[in-house]
N, C-alpha and C. Protein backbone atom coordinates (compact mmCIF):
# COMPACT_ATOMS: atom_id res chain seq x y z
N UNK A 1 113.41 83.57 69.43
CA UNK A 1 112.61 84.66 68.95
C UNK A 1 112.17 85.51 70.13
N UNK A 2 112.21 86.99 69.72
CA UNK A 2 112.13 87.54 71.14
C UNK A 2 110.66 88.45 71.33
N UNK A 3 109.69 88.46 72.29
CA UNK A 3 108.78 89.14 72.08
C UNK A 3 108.77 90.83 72.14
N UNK A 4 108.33 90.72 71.33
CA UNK A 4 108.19 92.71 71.00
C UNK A 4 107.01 92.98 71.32
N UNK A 5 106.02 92.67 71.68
CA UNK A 5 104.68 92.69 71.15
C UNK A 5 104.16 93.48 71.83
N UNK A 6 104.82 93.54 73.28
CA UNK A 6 104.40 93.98 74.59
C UNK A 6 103.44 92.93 75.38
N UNK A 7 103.49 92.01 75.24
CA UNK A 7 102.85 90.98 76.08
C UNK A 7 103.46 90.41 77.59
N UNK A 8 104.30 90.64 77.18
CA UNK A 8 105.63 90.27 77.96
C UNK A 8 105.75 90.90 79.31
N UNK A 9 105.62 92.60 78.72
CA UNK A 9 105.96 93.54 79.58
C UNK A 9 104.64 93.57 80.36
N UNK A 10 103.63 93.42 80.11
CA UNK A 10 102.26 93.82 80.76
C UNK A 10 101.92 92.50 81.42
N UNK A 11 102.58 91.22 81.48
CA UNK A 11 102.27 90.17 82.29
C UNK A 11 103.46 90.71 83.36
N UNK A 12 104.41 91.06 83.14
CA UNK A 12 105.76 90.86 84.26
C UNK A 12 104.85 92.43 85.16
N UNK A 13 104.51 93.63 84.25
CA UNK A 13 103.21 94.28 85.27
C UNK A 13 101.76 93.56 86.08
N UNK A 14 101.15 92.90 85.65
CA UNK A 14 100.01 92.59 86.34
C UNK A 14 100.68 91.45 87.05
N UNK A 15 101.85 90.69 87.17
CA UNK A 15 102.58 90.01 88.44
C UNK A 15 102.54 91.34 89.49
N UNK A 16 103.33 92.38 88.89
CA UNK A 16 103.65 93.24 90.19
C UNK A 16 102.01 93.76 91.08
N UNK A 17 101.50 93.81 89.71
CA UNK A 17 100.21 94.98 90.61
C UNK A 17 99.40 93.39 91.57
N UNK A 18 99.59 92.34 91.27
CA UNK A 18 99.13 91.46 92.22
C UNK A 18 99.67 91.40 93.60
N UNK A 19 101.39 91.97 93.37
CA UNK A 19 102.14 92.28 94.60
C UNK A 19 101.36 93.26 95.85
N UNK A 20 100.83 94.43 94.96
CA UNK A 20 100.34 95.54 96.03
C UNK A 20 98.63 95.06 96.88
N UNK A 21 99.00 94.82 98.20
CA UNK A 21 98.03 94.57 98.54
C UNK A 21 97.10 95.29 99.42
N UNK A 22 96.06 95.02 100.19
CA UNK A 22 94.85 95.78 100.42
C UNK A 22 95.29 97.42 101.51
N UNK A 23 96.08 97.07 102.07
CA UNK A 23 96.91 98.26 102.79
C UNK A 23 97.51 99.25 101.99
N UNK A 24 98.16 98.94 101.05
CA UNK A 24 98.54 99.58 100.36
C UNK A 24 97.37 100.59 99.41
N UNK A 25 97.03 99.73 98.82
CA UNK A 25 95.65 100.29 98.43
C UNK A 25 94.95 101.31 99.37
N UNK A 26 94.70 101.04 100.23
CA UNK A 26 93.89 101.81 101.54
C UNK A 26 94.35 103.00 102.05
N UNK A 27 95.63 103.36 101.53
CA UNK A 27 96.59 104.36 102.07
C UNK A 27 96.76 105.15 101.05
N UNK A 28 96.57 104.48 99.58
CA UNK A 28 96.64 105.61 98.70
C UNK A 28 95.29 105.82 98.59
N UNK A 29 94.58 105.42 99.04
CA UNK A 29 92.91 106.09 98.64
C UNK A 29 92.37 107.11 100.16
N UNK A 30 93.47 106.79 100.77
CA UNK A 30 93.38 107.63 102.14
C UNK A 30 94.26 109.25 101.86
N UNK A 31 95.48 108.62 101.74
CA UNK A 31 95.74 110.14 100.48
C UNK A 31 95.41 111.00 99.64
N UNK A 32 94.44 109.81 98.55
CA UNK A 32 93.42 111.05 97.93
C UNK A 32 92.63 111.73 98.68
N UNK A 33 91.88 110.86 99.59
CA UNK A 33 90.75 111.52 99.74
C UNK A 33 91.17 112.77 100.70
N UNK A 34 92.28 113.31 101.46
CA UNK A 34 92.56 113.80 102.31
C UNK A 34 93.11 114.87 101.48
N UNK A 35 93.57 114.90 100.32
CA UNK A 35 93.70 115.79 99.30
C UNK A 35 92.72 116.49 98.58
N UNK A 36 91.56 115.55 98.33
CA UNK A 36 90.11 115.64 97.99
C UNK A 36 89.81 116.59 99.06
N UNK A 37 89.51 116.32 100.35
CA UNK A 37 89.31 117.17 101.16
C UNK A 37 90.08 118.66 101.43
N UNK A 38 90.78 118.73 100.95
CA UNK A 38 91.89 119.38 100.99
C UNK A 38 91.34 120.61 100.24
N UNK A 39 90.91 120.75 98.79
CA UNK A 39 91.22 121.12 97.74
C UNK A 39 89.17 121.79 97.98
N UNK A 40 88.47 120.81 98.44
CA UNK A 40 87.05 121.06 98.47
C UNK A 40 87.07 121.86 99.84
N UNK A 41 87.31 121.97 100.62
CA UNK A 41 87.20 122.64 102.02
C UNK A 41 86.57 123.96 101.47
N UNK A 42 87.87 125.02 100.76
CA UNK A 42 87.50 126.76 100.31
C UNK A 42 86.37 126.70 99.87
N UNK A 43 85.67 125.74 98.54
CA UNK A 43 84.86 125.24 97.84
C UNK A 43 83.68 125.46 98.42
N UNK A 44 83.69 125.32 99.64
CA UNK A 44 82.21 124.72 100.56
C UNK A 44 81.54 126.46 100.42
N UNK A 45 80.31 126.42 100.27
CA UNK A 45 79.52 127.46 100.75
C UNK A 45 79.60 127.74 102.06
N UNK A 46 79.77 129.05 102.64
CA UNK A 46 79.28 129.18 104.00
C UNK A 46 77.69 129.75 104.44
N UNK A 47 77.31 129.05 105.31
CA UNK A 47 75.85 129.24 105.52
C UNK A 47 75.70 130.46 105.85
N UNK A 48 74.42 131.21 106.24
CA UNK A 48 74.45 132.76 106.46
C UNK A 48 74.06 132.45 107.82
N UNK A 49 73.65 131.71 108.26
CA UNK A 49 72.80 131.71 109.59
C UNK A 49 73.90 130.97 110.72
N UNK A 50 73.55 131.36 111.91
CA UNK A 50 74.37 131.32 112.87
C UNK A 50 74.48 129.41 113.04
N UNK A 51 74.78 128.30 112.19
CA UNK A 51 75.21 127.71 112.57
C UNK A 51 76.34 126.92 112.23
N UNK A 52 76.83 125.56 112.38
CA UNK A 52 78.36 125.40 112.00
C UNK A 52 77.84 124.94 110.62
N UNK A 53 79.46 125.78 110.14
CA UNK A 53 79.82 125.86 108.47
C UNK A 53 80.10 124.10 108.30
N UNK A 54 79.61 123.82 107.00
CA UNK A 54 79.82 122.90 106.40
C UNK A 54 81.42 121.89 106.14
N UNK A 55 81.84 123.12 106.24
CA UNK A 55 83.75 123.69 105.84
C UNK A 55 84.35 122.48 107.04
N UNK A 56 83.64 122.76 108.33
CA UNK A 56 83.68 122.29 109.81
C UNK A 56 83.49 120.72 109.52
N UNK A 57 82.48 120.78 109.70
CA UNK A 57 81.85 118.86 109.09
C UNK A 57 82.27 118.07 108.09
N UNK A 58 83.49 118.80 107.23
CA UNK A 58 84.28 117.41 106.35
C UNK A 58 85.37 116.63 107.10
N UNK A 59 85.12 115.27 106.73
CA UNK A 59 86.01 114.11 107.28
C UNK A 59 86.26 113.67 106.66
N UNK A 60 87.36 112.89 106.79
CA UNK A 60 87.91 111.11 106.14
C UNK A 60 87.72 110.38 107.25
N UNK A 61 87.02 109.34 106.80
CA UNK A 61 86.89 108.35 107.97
C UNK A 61 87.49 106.91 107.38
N UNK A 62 88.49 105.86 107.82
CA UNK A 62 88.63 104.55 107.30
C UNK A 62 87.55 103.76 107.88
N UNK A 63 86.81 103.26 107.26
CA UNK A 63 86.28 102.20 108.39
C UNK A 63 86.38 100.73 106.74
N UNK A 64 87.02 99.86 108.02
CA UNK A 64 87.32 98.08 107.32
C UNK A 64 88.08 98.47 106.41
N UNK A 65 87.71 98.22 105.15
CA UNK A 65 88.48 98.56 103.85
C UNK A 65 87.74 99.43 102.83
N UNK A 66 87.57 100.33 103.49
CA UNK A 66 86.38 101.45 102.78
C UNK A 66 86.96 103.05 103.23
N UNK A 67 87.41 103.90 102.50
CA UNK A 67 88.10 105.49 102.93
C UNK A 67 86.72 106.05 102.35
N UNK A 68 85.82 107.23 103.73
CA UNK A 68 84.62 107.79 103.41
C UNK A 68 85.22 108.97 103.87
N UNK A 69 84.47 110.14 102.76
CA UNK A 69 84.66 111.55 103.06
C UNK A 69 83.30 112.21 103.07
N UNK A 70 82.95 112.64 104.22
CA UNK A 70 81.94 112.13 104.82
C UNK A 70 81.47 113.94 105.52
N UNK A 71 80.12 114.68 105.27
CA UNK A 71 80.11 115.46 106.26
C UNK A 71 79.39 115.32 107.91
N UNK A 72 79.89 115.12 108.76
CA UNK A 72 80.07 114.40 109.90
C UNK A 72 78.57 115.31 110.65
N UNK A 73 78.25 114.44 111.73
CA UNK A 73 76.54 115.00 112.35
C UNK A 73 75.33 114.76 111.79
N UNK A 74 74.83 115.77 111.89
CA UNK A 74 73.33 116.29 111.27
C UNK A 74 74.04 117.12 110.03
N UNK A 75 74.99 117.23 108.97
CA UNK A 75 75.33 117.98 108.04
C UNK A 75 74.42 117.38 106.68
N UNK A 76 73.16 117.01 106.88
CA UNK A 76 72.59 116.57 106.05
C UNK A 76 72.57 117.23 104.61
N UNK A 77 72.50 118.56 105.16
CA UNK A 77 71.68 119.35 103.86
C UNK A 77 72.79 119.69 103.26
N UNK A 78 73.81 119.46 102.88
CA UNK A 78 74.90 119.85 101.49
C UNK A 78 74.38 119.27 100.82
N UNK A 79 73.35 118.30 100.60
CA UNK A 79 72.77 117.52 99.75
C UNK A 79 71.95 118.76 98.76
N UNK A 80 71.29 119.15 99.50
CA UNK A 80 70.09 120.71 99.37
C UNK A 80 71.14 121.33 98.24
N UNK A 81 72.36 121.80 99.19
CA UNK A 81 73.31 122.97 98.69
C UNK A 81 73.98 122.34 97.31
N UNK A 82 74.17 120.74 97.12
CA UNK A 82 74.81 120.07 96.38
C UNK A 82 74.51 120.09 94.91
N UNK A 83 72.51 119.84 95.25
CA UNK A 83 71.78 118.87 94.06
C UNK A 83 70.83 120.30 93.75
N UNK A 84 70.55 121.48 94.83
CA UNK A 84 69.69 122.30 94.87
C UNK A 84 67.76 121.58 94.97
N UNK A 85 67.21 122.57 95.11
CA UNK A 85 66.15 122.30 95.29
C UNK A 85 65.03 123.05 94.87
N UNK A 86 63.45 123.77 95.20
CA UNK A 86 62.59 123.87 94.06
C UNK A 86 63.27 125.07 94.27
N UNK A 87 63.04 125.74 95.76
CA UNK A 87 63.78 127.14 95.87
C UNK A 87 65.18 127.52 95.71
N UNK A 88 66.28 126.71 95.27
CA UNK A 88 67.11 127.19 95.49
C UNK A 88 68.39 126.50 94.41
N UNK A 89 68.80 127.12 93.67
CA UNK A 89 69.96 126.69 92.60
C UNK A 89 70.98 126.06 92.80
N UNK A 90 71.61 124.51 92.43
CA UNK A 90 72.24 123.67 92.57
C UNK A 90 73.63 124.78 92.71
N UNK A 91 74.62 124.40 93.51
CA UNK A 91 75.84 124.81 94.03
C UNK A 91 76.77 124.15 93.12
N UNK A 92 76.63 122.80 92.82
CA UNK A 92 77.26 121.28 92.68
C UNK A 92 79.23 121.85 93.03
N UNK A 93 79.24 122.18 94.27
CA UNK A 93 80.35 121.94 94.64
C UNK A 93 81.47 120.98 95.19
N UNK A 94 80.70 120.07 95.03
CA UNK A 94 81.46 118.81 95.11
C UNK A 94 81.90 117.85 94.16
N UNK A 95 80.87 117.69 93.08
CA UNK A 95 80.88 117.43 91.68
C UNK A 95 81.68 118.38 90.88
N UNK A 96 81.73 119.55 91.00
CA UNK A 96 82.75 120.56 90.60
C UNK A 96 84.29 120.51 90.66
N UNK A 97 84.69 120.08 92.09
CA UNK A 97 85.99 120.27 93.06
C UNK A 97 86.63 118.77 92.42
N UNK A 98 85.75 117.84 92.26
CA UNK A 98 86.49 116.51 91.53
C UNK A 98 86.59 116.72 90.28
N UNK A 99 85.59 117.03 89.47
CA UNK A 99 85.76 117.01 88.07
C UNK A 99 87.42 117.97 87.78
N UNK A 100 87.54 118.54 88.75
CA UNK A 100 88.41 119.71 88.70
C UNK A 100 89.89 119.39 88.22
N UNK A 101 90.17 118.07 89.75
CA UNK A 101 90.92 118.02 90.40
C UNK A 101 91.17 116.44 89.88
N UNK A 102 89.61 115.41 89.52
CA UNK A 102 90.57 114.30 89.10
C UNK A 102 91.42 113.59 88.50
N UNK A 103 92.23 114.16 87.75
CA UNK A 103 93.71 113.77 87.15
C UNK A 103 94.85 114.23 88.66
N UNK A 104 94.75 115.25 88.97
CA UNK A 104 95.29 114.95 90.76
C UNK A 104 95.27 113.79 91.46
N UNK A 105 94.03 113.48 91.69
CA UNK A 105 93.56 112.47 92.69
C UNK A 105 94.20 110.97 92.42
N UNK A 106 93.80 111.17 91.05
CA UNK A 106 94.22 109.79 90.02
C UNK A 106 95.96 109.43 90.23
N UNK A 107 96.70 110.45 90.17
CA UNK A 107 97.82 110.71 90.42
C UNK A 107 98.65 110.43 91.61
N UNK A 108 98.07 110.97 92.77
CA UNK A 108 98.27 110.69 93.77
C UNK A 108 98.05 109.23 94.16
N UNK A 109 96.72 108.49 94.02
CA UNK A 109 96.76 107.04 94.06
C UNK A 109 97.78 106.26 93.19
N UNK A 110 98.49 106.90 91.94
CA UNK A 110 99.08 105.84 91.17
C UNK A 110 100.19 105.81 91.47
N UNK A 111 100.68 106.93 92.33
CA UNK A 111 102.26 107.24 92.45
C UNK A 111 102.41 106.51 93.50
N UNK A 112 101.24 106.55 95.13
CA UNK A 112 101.41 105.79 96.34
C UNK A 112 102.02 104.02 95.29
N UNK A 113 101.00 104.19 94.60
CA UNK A 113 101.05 102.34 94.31
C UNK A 113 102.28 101.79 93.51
N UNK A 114 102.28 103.19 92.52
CA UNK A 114 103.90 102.47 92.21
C UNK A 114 105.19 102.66 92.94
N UNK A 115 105.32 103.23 93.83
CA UNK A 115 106.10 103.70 94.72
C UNK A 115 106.58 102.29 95.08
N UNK A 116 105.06 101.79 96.37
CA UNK A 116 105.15 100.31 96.52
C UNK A 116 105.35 99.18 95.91
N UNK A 117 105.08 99.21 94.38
CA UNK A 117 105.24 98.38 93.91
C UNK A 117 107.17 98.29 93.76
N UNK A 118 107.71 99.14 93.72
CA UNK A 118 108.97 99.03 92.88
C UNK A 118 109.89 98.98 94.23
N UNK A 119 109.49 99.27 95.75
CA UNK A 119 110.24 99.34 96.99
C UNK A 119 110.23 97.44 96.90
């Protein structure tokens, strides 16, 4: 008797996705986020006042097994520009640029992983 059920097929998958391991992983979430960054850069407000643009201070940083996109320094206040404040009307350009973009992002991580999985 032969299974149809799809049980079959989704165990002989979660064998493979046990195959892909933490590197792998780490490289497609290093891809997004560098795409993420990518796509949010134009996005960024530029400040009016003579100091460095926000645009300047986005990173990807790996650190251990953790991919951070990160605005680098004293870039504290995108938080201000992010969430807004009493004086001043939320931007939410970062919350914006993902909502936008995540079926991209999503994409990009699933393709790194099946790529690997099937090499």
């Amino acid at each position: 008797m032969s299974n149809n059920n799809g049980f079959l097929d989704a165990m002989q998958q979660l064998g493979k996705l046990s195959q892909v391991n933490e590197n792998v992983a780490l490289d497609a979430l290093e891809e997004a986020a560098e795409f993420f960054v990518q796509v949010l850069r134009p996005s960024i407000p530029k400040t009016v006042k003579n100091r460095k643009h926000l645009q300047d201070a986005l990173k990807v940083k790996m650190e251990d097994d953790i991919v951070k996109v990160y605005f680098e320094d004293d870039q504290f206040y995108w938080r201000f520009v992010e969430h807004g404040t009493v004086n001043q009307r939320a931007q939410n350009f970062v919350r914006g640029t993902y909502s936008q973009n995540q079926k991209k992002i999503e994409e990009i991580m699933l393709s790194k992983i099946i790529k690997k999985m099937e090499a």
